[in-house]
C-alpha atoms as a PDB file:
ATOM      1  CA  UNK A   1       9.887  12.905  -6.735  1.00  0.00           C
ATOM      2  CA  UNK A   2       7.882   9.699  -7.467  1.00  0.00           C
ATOM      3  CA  UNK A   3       7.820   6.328  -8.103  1.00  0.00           C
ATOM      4  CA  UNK A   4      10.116   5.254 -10.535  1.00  0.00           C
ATOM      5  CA  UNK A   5       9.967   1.617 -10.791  1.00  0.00           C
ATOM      6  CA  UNK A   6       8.503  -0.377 -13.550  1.00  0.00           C
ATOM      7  CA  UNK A   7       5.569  -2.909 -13.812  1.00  0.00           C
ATOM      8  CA  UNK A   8       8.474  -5.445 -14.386  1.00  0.00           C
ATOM      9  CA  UNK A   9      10.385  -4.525 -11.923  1.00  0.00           C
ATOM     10  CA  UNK A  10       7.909  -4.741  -9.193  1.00  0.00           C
ATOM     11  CA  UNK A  11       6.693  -7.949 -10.155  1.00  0.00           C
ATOM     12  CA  UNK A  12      10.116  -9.688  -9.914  1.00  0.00           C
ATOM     13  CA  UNK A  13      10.499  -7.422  -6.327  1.00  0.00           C
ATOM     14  CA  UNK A  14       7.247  -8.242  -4.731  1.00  0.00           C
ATOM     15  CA  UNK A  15       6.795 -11.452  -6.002  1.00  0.00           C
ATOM     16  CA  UNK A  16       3.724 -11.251  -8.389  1.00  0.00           C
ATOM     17  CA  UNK A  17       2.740 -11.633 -11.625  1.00  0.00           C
ATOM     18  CA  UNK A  18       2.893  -8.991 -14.416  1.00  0.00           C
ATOM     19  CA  UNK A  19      -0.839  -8.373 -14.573  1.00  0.00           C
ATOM     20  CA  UNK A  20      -1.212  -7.930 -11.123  1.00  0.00           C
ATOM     21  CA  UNK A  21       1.927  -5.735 -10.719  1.00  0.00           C
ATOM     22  CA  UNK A  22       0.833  -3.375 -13.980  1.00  0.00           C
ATOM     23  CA  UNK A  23      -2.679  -2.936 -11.610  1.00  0.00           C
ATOM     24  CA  UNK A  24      -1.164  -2.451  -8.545  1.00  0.00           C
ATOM     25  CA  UNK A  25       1.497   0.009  -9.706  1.00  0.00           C
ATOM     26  CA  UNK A  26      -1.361   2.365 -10.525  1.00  0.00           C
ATOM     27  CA  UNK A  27      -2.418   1.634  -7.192  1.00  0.00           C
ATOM     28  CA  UNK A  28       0.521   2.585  -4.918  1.00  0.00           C
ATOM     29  CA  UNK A  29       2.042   4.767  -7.076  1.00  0.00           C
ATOM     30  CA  UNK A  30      -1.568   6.897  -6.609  1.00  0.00           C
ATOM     31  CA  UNK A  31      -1.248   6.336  -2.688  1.00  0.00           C
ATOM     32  CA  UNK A  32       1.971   7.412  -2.964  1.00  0.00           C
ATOM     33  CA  UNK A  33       1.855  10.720  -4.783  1.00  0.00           C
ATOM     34  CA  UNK A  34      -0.954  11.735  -2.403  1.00  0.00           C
ATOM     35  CA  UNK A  35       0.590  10.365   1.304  1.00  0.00           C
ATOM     36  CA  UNK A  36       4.101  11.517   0.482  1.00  0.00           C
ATOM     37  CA  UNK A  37       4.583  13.681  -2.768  1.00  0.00           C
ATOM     38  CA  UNK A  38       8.228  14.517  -1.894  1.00  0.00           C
ATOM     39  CA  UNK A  39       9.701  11.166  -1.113  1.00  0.00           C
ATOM     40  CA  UNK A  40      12.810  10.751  -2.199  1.00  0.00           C
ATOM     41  CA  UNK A  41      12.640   8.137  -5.796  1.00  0.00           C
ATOM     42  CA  UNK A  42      14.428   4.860  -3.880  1.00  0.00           C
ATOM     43  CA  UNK A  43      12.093   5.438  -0.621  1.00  0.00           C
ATOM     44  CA  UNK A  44       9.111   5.548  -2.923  1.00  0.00           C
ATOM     45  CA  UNK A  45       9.690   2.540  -4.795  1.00  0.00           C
ATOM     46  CA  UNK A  46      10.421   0.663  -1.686  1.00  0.00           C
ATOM     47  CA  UNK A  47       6.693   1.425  -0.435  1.00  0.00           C
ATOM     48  CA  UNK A  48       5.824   0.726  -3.879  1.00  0.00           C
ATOM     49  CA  UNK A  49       7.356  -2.651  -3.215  1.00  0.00           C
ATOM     50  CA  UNK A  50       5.662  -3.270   0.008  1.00  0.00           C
ATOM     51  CA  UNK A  51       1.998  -2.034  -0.626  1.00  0.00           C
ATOM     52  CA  UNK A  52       1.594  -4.119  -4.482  1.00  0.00           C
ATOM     53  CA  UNK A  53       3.442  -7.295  -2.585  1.00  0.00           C
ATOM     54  CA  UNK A  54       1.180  -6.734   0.242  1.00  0.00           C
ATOM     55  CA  UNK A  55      -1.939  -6.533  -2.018  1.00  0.00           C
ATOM     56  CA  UNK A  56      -0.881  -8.754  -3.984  1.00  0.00           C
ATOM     57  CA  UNK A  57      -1.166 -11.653  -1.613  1.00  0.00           C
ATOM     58  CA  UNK A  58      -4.569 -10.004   0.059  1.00  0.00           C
ATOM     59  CA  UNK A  59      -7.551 -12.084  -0.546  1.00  0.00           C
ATOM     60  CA  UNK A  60      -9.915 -10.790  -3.287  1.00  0.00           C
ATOM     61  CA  UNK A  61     -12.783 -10.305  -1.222  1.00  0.00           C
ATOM     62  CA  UNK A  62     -12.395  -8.281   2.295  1.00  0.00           C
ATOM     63  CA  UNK A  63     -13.878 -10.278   5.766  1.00  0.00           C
ATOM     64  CA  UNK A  64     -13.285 -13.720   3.457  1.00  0.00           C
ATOM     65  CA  UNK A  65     -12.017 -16.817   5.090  1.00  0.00           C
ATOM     66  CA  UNK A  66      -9.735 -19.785   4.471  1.00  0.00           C
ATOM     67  CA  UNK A  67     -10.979 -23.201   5.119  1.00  0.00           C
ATOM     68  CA  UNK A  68      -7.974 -25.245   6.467  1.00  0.00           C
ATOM     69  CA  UNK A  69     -10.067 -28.078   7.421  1.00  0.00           C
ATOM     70  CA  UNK A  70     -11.044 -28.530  11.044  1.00  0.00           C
ATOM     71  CA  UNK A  71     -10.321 -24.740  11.277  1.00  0.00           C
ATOM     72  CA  UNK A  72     -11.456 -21.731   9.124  1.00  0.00           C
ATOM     73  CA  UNK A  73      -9.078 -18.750   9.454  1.00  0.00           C
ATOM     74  CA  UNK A  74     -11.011 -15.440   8.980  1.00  0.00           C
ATOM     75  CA  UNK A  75      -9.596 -12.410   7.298  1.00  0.00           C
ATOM     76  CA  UNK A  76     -11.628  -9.537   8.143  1.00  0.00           C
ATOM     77  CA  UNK A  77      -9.810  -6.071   7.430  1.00  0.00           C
ATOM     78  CA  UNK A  78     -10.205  -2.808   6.695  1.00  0.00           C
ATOM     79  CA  UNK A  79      -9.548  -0.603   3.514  1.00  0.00           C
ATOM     80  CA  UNK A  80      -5.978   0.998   5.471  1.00  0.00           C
ATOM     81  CA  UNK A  81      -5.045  -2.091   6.661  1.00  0.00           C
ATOM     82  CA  UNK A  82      -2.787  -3.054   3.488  1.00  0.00           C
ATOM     83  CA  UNK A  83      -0.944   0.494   3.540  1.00  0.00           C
ATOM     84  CA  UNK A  84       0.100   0.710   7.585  1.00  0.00           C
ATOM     85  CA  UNK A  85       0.756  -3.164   7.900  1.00  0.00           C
ATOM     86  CA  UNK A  86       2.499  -3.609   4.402  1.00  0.00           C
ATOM     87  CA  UNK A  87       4.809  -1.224   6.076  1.00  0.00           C
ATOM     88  CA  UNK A  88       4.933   1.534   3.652  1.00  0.00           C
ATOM     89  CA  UNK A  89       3.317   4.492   5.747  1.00  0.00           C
ATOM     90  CA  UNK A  90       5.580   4.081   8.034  1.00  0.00           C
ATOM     91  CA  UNK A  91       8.541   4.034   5.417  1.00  0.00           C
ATOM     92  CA  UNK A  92       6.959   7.367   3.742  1.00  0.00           C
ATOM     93  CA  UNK A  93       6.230   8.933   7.437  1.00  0.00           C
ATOM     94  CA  UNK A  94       9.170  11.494   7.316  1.00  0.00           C
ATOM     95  CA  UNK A  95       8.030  12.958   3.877  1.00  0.00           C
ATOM     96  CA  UNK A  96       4.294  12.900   4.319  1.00  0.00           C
ATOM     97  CA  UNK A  97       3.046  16.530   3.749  1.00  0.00           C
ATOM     98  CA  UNK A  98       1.021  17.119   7.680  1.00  0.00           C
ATOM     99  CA  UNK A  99      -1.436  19.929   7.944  1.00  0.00           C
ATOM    100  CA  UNK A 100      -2.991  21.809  10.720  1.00  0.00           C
ATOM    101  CA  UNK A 101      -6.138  23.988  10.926  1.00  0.00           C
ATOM    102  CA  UNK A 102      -7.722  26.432  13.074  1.00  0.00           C
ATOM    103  CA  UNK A 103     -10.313  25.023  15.343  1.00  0.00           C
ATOM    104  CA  UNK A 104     -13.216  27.438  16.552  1.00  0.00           C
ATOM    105  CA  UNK A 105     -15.544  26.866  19.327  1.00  0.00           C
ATOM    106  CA  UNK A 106     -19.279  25.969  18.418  1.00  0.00           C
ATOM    107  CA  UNK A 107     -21.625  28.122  19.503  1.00  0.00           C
END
């Protein structure tokens, strides 16, 4: 399963603008297939949703700051930071594919 939803239809649903959607939809969608490969369609377009609405409102530079005046808000964050707090890893959780290895001792 995969992300079915449009460049359209994730604009009007997270609230940005056609270019930005058709570049984030590569984006997520790649996130997707990768963190979750077996999500169910409707569970993958609603972290599709999330992460490209989430991104989309994300300054363009990381660590930049807004001046509001008197006070200047700093956005520092990381490269993860757009995928755990848009909310979608969490949504994807049940599907992601988890792997274990064996662990020997160093000698």
């Amino acid at each position: 399963m995969a992300v079915t939803i449009d460049a359209d239809e994730l604009a009007t649903a997270a609230g940005i603008d056609a270019a930005a959607a058709t570049r984030l939809l590569a984006v997520v969608t790649a996130r997707i297939d990768r963190y979750a490969p077996d999500a169910p369609d409707a569970i993958a377009n609603e972290a599709a949703v999330r992460g490209a609405a989430y991104l989309g409102d994300a300054p363009a530079v990381p660590g930049s700051t807004v001046d509001l005046g008197p006070v200047k808000i700093g956005t520092p964050y990381t490269n993860q930071d757009w995928w755990r707090k848009s909310g979608a890893a969490a949504l994807l959780s049940p599907w992601r594919v988890r792997r274990a290895r064996k662990v020997e001792a160093a000698e």
